[in-house]
Protein backbone atom coordinates (compact mmCIF):
# COMPACT_ATOMS: atom_id res chain seq x y z
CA UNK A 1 -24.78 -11.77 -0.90
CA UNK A 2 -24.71 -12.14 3.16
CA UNK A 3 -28.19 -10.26 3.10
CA UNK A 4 -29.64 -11.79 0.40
CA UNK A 5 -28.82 -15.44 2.04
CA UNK A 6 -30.68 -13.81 5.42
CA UNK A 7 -33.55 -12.80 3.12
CA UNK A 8 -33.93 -16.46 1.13
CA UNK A 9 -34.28 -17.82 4.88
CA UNK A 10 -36.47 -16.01 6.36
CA UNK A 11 -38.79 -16.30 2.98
CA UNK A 12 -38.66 -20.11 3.28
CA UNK A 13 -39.83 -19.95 7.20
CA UNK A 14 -42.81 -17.96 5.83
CA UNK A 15 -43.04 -20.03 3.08
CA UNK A 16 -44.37 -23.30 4.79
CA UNK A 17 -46.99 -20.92 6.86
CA UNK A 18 -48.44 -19.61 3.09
CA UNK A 19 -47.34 -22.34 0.84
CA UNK A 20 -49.09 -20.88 -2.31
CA UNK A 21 -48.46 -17.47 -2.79
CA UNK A 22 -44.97 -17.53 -0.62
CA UNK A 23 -43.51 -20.57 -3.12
CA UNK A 24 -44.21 -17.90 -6.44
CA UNK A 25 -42.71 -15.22 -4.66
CA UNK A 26 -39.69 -17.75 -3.84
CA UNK A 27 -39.35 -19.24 -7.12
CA UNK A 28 -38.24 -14.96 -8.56
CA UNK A 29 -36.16 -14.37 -5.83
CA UNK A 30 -34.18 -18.18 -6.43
CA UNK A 31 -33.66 -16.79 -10.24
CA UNK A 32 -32.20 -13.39 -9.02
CA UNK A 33 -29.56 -15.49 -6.26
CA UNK A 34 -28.44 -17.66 -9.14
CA UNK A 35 -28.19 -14.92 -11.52
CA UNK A 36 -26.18 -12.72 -9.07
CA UNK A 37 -24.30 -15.95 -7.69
CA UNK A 38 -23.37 -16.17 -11.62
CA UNK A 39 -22.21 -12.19 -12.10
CA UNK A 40 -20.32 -12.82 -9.12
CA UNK A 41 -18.28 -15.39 -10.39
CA UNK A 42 -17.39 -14.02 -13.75
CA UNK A 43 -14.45 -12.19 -14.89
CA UNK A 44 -15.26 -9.35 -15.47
CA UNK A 45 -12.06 -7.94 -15.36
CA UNK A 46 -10.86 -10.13 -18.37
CA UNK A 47 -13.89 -9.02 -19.98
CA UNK A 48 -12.43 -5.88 -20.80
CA UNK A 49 -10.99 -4.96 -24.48
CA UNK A 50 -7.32 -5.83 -25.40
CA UNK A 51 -6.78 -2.35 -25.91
CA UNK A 52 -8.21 -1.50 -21.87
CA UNK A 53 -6.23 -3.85 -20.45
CA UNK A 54 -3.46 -2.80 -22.18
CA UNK A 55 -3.64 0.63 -21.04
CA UNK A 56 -3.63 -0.85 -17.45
CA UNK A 57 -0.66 -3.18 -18.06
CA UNK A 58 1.32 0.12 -19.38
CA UNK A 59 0.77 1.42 -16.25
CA UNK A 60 2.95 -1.07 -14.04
CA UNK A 61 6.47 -1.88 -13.61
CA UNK A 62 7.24 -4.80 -16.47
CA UNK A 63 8.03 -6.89 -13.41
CA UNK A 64 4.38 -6.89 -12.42
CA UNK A 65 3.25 -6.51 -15.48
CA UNK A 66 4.74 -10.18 -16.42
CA UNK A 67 2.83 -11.30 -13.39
CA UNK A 68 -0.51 -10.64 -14.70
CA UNK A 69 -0.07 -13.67 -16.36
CA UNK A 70 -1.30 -15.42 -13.55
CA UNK A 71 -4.77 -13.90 -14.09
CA UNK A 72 -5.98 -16.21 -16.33
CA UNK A 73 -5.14 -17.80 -19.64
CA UNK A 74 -6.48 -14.99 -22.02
CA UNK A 75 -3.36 -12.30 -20.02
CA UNK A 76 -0.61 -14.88 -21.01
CA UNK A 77 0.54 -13.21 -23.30
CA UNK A 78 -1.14 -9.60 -23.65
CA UNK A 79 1.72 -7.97 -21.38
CA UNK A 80 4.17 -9.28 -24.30
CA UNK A 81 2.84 -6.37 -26.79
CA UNK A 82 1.89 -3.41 -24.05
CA UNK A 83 3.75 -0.56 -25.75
CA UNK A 84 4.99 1.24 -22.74
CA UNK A 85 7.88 -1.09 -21.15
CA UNK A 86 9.02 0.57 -17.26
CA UNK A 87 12.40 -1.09 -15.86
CA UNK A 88 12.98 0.10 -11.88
CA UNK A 89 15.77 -1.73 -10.54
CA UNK A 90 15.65 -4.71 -12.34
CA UNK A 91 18.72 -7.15 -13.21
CA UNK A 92 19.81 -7.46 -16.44
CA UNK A 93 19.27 -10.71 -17.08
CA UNK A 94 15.26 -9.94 -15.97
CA UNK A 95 15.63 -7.18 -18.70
CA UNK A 96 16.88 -8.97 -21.54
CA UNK A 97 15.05 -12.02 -21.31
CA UNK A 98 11.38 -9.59 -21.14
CA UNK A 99 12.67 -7.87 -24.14
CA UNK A 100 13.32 -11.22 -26.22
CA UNK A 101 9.93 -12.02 -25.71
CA UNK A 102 8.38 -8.51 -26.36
CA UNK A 103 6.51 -9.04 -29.61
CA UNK A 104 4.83 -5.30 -30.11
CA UNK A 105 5.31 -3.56 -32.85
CA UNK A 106 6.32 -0.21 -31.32
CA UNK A 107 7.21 0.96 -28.45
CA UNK A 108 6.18 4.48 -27.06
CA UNK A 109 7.58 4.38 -23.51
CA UNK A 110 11.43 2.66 -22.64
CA UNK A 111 12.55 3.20 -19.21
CA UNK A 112 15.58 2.20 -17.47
CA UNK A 113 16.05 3.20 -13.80
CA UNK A 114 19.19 2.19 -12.39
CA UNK A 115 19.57 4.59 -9.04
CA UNK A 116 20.68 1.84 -6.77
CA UNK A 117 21.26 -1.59 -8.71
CA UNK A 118 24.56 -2.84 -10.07
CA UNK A 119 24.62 -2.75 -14.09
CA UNK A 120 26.71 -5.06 -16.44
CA UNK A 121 28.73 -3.63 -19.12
CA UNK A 122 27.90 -0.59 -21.21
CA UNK A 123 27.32 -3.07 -24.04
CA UNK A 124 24.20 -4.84 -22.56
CA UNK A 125 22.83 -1.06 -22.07
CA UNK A 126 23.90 -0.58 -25.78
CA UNK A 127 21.89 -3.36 -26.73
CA UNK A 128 18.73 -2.66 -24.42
CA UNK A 129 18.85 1.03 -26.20
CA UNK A 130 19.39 -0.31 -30.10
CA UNK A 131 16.40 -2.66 -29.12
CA UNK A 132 14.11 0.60 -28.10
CA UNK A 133 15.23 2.48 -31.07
CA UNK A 134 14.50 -0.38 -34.19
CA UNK A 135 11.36 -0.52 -32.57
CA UNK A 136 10.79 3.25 -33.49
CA UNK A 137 10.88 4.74 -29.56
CA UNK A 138 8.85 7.69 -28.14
CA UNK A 139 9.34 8.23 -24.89
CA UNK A 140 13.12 7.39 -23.23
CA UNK A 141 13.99 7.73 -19.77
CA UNK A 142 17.72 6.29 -18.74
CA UNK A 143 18.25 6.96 -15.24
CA UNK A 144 22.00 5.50 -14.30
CA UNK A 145 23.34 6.79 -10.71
CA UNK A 146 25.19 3.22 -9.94
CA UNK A 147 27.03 4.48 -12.66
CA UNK A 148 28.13 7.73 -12.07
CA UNK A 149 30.30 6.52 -9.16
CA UNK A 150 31.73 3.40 -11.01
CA UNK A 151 32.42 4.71 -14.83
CA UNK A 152 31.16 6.86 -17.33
CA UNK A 153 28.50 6.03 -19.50
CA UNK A 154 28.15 7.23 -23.05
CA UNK A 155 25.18 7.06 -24.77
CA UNK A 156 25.58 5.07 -28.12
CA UNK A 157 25.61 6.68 -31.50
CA UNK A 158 22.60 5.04 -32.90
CA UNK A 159 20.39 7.13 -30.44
CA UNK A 160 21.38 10.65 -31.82
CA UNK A 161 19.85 9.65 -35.42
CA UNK A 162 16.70 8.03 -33.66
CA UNK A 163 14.26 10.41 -35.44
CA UNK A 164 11.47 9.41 -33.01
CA UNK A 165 11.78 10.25 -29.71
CA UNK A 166 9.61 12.89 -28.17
CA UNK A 167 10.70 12.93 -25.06
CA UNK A 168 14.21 12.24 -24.17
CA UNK A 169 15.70 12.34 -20.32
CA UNK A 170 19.14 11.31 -19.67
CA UNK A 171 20.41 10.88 -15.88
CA UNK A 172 23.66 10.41 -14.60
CA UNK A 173 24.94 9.11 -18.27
CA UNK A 174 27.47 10.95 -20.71
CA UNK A 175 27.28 12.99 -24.56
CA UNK A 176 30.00 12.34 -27.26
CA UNK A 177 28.39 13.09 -30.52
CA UNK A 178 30.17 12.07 -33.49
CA UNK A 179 27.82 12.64 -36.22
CA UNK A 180 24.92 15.35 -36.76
CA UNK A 181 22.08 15.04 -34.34
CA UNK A 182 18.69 13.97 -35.92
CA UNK A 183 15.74 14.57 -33.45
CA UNK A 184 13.33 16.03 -35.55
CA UNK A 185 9.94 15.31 -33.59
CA UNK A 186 11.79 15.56 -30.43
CA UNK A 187 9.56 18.11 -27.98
CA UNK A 188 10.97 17.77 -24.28
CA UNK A 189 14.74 17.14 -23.12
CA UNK A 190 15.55 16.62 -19.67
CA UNK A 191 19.13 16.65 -18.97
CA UNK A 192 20.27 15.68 -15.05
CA UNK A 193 23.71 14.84 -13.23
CA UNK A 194 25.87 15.18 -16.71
CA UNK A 195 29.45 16.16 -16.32
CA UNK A 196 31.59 18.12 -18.52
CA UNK A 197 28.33 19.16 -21.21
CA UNK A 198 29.97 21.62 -23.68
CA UNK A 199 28.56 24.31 -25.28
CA UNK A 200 29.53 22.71 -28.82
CA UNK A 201 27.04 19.74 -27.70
CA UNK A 202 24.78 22.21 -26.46
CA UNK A 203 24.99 23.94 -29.86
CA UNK A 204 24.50 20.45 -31.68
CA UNK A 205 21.69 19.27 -29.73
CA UNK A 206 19.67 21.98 -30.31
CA UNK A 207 20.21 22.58 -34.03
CA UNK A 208 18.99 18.77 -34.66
CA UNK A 209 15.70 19.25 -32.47
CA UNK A 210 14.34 21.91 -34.26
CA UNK A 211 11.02 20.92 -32.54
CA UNK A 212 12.02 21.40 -29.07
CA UNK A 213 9.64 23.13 -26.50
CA UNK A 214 11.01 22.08 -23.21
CA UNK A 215 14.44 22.10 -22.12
CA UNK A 216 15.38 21.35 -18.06
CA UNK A 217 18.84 21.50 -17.12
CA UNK A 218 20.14 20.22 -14.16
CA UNK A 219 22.84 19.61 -11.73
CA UNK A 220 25.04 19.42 -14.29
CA UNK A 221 29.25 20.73 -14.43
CA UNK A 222 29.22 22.85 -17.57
CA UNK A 223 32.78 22.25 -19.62
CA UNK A 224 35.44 25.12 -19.82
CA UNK A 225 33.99 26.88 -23.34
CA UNK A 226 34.11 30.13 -22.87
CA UNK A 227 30.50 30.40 -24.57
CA UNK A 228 27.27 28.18 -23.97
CA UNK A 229 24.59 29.48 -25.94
CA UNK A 230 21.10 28.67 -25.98
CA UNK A 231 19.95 29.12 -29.12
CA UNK A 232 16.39 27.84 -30.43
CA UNK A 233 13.55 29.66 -32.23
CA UNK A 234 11.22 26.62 -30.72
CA UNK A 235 11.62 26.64 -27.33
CA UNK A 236 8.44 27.61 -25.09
CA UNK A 237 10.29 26.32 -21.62
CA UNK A 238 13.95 26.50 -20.09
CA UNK A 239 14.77 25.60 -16.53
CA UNK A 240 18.28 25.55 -15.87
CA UNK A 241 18.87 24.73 -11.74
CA UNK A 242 21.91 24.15 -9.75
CA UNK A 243 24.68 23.86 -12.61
CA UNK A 244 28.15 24.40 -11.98
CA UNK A 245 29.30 27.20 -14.22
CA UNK A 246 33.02 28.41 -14.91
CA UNK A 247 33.97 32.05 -14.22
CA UNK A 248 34.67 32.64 -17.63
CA UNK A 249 31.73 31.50 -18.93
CA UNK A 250 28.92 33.78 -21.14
CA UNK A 251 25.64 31.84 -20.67
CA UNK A 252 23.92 33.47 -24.29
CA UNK A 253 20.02 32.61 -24.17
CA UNK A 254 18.43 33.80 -27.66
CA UNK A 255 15.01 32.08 -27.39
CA UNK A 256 12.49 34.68 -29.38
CA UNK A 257 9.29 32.36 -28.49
CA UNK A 258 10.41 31.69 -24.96
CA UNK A 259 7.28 31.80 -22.37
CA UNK A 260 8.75 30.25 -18.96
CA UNK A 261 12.42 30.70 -17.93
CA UNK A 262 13.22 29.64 -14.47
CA UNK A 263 17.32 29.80 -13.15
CA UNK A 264 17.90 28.53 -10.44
CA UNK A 265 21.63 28.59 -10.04
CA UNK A 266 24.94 29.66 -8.63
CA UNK A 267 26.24 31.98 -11.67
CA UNK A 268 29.61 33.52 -11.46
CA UNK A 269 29.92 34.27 -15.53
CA UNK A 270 27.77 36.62 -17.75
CA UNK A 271 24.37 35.86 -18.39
CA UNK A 272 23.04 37.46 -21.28
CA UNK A 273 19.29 37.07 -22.56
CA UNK A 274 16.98 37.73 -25.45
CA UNK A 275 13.49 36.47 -24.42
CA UNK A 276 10.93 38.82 -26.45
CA UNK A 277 7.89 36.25 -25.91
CA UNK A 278 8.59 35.38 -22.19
CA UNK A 279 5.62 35.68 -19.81
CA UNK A 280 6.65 34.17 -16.66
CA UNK A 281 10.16 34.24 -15.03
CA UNK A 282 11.78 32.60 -12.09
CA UNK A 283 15.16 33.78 -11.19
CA UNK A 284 17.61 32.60 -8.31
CA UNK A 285 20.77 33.90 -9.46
CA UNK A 286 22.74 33.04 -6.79
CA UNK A 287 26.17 34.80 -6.05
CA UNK A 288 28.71 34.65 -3.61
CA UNK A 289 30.90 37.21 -2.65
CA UNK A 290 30.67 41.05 -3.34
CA UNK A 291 27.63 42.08 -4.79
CA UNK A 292 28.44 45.16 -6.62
CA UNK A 293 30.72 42.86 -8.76
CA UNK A 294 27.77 41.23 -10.65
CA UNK A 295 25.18 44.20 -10.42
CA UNK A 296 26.13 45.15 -14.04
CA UNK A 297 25.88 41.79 -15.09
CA UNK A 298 22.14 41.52 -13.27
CA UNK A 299 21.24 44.93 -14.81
CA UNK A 300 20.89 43.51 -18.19
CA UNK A 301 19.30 40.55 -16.78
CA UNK A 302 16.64 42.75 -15.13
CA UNK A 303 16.22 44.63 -18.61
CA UNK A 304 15.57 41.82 -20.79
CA UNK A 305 12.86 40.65 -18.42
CA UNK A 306 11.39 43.80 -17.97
CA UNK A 307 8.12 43.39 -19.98
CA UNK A 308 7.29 39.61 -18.34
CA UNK A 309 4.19 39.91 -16.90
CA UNK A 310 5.15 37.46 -13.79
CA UNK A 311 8.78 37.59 -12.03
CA UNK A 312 9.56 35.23 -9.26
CA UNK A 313 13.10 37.01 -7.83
CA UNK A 314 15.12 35.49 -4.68
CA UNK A 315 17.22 37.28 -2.16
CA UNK A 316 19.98 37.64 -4.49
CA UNK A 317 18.76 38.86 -6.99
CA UNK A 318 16.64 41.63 -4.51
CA UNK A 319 19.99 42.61 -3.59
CA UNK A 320 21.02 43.18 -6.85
CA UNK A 321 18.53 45.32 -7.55
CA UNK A 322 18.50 47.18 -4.43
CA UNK A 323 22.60 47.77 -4.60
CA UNK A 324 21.61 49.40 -8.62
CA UNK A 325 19.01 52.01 -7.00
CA UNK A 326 21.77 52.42 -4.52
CA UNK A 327 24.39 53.16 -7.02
CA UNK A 328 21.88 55.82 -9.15
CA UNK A 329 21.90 53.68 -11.75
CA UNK A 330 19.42 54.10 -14.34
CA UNK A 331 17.05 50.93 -13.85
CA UNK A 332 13.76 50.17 -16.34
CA UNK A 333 10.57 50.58 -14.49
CA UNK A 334 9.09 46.59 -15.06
CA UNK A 335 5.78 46.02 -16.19
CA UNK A 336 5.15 43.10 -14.30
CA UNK A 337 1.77 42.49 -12.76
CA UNK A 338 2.65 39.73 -10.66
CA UNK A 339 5.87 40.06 -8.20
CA UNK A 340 6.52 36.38 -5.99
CA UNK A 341 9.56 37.42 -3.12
CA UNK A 342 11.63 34.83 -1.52
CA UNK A 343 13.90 35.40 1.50
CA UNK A 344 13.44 39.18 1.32
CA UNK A 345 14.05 42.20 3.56
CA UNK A 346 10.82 44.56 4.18
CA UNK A 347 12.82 47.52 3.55
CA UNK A 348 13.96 45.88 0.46
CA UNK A 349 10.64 44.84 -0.79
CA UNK A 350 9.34 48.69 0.18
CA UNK A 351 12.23 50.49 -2.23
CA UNK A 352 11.43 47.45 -4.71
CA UNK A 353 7.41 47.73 -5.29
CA UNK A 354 7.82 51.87 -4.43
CA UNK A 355 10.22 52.30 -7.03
CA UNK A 356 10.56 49.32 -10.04
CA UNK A 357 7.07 47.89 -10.10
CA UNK A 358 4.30 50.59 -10.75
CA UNK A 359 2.02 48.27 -12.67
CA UNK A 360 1.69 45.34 -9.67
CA UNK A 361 -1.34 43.70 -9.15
CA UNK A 362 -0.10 40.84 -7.27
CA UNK A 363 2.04 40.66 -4.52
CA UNK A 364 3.64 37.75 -2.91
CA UNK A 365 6.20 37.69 -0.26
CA UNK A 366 8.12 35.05 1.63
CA UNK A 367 10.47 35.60 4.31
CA UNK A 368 11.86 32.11 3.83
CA UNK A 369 14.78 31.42 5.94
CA UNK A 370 16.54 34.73 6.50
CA UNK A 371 18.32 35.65 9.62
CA UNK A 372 17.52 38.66 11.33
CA UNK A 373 19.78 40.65 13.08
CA UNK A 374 17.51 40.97 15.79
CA UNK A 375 15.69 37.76 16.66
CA UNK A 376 13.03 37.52 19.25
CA UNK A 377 11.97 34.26 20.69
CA UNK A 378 9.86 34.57 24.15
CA UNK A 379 6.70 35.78 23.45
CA UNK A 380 6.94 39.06 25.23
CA UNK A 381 9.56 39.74 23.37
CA UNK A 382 7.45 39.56 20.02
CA UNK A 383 5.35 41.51 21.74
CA UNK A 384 7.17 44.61 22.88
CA UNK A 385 9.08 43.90 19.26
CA UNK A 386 5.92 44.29 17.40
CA UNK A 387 4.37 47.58 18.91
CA UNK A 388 8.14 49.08 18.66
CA UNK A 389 7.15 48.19 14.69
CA UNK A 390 4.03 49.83 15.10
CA UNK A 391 5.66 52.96 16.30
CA UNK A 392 8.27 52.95 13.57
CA UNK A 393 5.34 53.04 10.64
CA UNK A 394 5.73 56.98 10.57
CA UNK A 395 9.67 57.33 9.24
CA UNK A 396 8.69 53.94 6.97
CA UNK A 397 5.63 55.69 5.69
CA UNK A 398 7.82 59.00 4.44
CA UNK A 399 10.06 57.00 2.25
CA UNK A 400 7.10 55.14 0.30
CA UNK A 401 6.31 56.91 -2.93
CA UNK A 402 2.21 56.86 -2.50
CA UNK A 403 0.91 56.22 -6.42
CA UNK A 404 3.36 53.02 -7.01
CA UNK A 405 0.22 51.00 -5.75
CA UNK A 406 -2.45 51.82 -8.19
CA UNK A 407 -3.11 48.31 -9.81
CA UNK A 408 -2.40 46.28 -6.56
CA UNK A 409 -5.33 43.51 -5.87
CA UNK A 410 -3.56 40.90 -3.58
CA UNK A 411 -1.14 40.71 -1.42
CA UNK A 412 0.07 37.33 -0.03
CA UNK A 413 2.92 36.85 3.02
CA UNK A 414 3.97 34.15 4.74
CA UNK A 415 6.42 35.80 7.99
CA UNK A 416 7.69 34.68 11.08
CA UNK A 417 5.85 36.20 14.34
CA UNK A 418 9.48 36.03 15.77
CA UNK A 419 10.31 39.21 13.21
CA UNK A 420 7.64 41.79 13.34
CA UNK A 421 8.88 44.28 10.56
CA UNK A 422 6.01 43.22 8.06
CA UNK A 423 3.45 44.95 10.64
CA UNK A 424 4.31 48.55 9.25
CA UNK A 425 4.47 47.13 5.87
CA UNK A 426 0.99 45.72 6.28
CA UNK A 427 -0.13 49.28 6.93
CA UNK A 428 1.90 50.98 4.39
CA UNK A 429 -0.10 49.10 1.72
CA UNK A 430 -3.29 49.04 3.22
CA UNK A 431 -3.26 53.29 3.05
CA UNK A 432 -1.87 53.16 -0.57
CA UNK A 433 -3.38 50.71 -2.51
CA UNK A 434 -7.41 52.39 -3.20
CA UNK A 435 -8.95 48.63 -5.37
CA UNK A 436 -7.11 46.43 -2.94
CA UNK A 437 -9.57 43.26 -2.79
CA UNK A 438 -7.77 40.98 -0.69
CA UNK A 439 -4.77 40.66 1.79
CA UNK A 440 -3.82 37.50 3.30
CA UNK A 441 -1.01 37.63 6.46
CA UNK A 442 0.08 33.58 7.23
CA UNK A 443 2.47 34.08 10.77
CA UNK A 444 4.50 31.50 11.64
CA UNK A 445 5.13 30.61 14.91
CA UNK A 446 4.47 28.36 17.86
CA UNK A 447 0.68 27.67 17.96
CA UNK A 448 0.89 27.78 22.06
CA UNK A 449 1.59 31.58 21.94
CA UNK A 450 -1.77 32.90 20.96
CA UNK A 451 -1.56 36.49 22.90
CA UNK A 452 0.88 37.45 20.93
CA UNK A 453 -1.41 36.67 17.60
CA UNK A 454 -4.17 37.69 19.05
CA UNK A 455 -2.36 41.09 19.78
CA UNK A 456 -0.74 41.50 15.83
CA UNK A 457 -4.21 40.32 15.00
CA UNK A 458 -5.92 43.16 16.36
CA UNK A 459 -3.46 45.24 15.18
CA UNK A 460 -3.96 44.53 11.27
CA UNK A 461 -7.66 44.07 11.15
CA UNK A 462 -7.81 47.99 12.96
CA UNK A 463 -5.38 49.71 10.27
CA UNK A 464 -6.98 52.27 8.35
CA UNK A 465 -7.74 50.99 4.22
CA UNK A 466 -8.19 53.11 1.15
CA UNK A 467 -9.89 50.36 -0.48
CA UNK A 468 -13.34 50.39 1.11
CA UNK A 469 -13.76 46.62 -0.17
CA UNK A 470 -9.87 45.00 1.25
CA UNK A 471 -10.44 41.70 2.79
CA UNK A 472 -8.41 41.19 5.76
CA UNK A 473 -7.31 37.38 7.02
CA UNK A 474 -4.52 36.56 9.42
CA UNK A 475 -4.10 33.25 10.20
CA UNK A 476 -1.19 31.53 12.95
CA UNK A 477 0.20 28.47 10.96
C-alpha cells in the first residue's frame, strides 16, 4: 500500500493545478484505497472451510495446534475435533487434559513420541491407547526410548483386537499377546528397538493381519526359537536391518507376492527364502568370521533371488559369491538387469558381471569404505599408481569372458582417485559392451589435485569403445 499512498499524493498536488478532471480521476482511485485498505484487513485466513483448516491444524504438533486458538474466536474450538492428534515430548498431564477435551468422532492419526521425556506409569499410557482405540484409530505411532532404559513396556491387550489400524509402529515398547490377534485392515507394521520378539509372536502377528503389505524390522534382539518364519501370502515389502539373531536360528521367509526385500543384517543362522514375485532385492548379509562357513547357506540365498530383476549385494555377500566360483560350485547364472555394488573389489566385480550376470543392463558400483592394501595419498603417487593400472589392463583383459556384456546400457561408479584399479576396468567394459549409451566415472578426492584428474581424465575419454554412441563423463567430487 506504500506505493499506492505515494500515488494518492502526488494525484492530489496535481489535483489543485486541474481541479475538474484531476478530482474524477481522484474520486476512483479513493474507492480502490478503501477497498484494498478493506481486503487488507480481513481474515482471510479464517475464511477458509472447516474442513481446510482442519487439514492445516492436522498438520502441527497438538501443542501448537491448541494455540491456534488465539487466532480468533471462530478457531476456539476447531483444533478440539482435528482427527489427526501428534504428541512430541509432551507431559502427561498436557496429554490427558487435550484428550478430555477432544470431541471428534474418530481419530485417524495417534502419536506418542517419548525419545527424551520422562513418562508416568504404564497405566496413563494404557489409558492414552484405550482412548485412541474406542475412538476407532488408523494410524498409531508409540515411540518410547525413556523407557527402554527405565522398564519394559507392554502394549495393552485391547490394542491387538483393535480391528482398525492401518498403520501400526511400535518403538522401544514390548509384545505379550494373550489372545488371537485381530488386525484385519492393518497394511504397514513397523517394528523398532523390541527385545526378545519370538517367532510364536511373529507367527501370531502375521496370521491376524491378513492384509499386510509392509513389514520393517528393526534393531530388534530376536528370542532363542529355533525357527522365525515369515509367513504371509500379502506381503509386497520386508525390510529386516540390524537385528540380533541367535546362531541357531532358521530365518524361513515364504512370501509368494513379495516385490521388495531388503536385509540388512548381521546373520549367523540359516536364511532360507521363497520369494517367487520379488522384483527388487537389497542384501547386506553381514558375517563375521570364516567365509566358507556360510557360503552354502548364501548359495541358496543367491538361488532364490536369481530371477529378481534388480539386486543390490554388499561386500559380504560379493565374497560369498566369489569364494562359491572359487570352490567350483555350481552357481545359477541371475537374470538380473540391474546390479548396485557396495564396498567391492574390481577383481571381484570383473569375475562377478563376467561370470553370474549375462543379462545386465545396469551397472552400479561403489567402492564405499574399503581399505586397500596399497593406499596412495600424494598425488604423484596416484599418478605413477594409475598408469601402473593402465599397464596392467592386458593380464585383466585375458580373464574377462567378452559376450557377458551384451545388454549393458549404464554403468555408474563412484571410486577413490587414491585407488586407481577401476581405470582398467573402465576399459575392459568400454571394449565389451557394443549398445553401451552411457558411462559415468564420479572420483573422489581432494579437489586441489587436479593433474592427477586431469591425467585419469584423459586417460578414459581416449579408450577405445565398441559402442559407437557411449557417453563418457568423469567428474572430481
Amino acid at each position: 500500500m506504500d506505493g499506492w499512498e505515494d500515488y494518492y499524493r502526488t494525484a492530489e498536488a496535481n489535483r489543485r493545478r486541474d481541479p475538474i478532471w484531476i478530482s474524477q480521476t481522484m474520486d476512483g482511485w479513493e474507492d480502490y484505497y478503501r477497498t484494498a485498505e478493506a481486503n487488507r484487513r480481513r481474515d482471510r485466513l479464517s475464511e477458509l472451510p472447516d474442513s481446510l483448516i482442519l487439514t492445516i491444524l492436522s498438520l502441527l504438533d497438538m501443542r501448537d495446534a491448541v494455540r491456534t486458538t488465539l487466532i480468533s474466536q471462530r478457531w476456539r474450538n476447531l483444533w478440539s475435533t482435528i482427527p489427526c492428534l501428534v504428541f512430541f515430548e509432551q507431559t502427561p498431564s498436557t496429554i490427558s487434559s487435550i484428550l478430555a477435551q477432544w470431541k471428534g468422532p474418530k481419530i485417524l492419526k495417534f502419536c506418542l513420541s517419548f525419545r527424551r521425556l520422562t513418562v508416568g506409569p504404564s497405566s496413563v499410557i494404557d489409558s492414552w491407547l484405550i482412548f485412541a482405540i474406542e475412538k476407532q484409530v488408523e494410524e498409531l505411532f508409540l515411540v518410547l526410548t525413556n523407557w527402554r532404559y527405565r522398564d519394559s513396556y507392554f502394549l495393552p491387550q485391547p490394542l491387538y483386537s483393535c480391528s482398525s489400524i492401518t498403520k501400526l509402529t511400535l518403538e522401544d515398547c514390548n509384545l505379550r499377546i494373550e489372545e488371537n490377534v485381530q488386525w484385519n485392515q492393518l497394511r504397514i507394521l513397523n517394528i523398532k528397538y523390541m527385545d526378545g520378539l519370538s517367532g510364536d509372536a511373529m507367527n501370531q502377528i502375521l496370521l491376524g493381519a491378513p492384509r499386510l503389505e509392509e513389514l520393517v524390522l528393526e534393531d530388534l534382539n530376536i528370542g532363542e526359537d529355533e525357527n522365525f518364519n515369515i509367513r504371509s501370502t500379502s506381503l509386497k515389502m520386508l525390510k529386516i536391518h540390524m537385528c540380533q539373531w541367535p546362531e541357531t536360528t532358521v530365518l524361513s521367509i515364504w512370501a509368494p507376492n513379495l516385490l521388495t526385500l531388503d536385509i540388512c543384517t548381521r546373520f549367523h543362522g540359516t536364511c532360507l527364502l521363497d520369494v517367487p514375485s520379488l522384483t527388487h532385492a537389497i542384501l547386506w548379509l553381514v558375517h563375521k568370521g570364516n567365509v566358507a562357513i556360510k557360503c552354502e547357506m548364501f548359495n541358496h540365498v543367491f538361488r532364490s533371488i536369481c530371477h529378481v530383476e534388480k539386486v543390490m549385494l554388499s561386500h559380504w555377500c560379493i565374497q560369498f559369491l566369489v569364494e562359491l566360483k572359487n570352490k567350483d560350485m555350481v552357481i545359477p547364472l541371475s537374470n538380473s538387469k540391474i546390479l548396485e555394488l557396495y564396498n567391492v573389489d574390481v577383481k571381484d566385480m570383473l569375475d562377478l558381471v563376467g561370470m553370474m550376470f549375462p543379462k545386465l543392463e545396469r551397472l552400479t558400483v561403489d567402492q564405499g569404505y574399503r581399505n586397500e592394501d596399497r593406499q596412495v595419498t600424494s598425488g604423484e603417487e596416484v599418478h605413477i599408481a594409475m598408469v601402473d593400472a593402465c599397464s596392467s589392463l592386458a593380464s585383466a583383459k585375458m580373464n574377462f569372458p567378452s559376450p557377458s556384456l551384451l545388454h549393458l546400457k549404464t554403468f555408474e561408479a563412484t571410486w577413490s582417485m587414491c585407488d586407481p584399479s577401476i581405470i582398467p576396468v573402465i576399459q575392459i567394459l568400454l571394449e565389451n559392451a557394443p549398445i553401451l549409451e552411457k558411462m559415468v566415472i564420479q572420483l573422489t578426492r581432494d579437489a586441489s589435485d587436479r593433474e592427477t584428474f586431469f591425467f585419469a581424465q584423459e586417460k578414459v575419454l581416449s579408450m577405445p569403445r565398441s559402442s559407437p554412441t557411449a557417453q563418457v563423463i568423469i567428474s572430481l567430487v
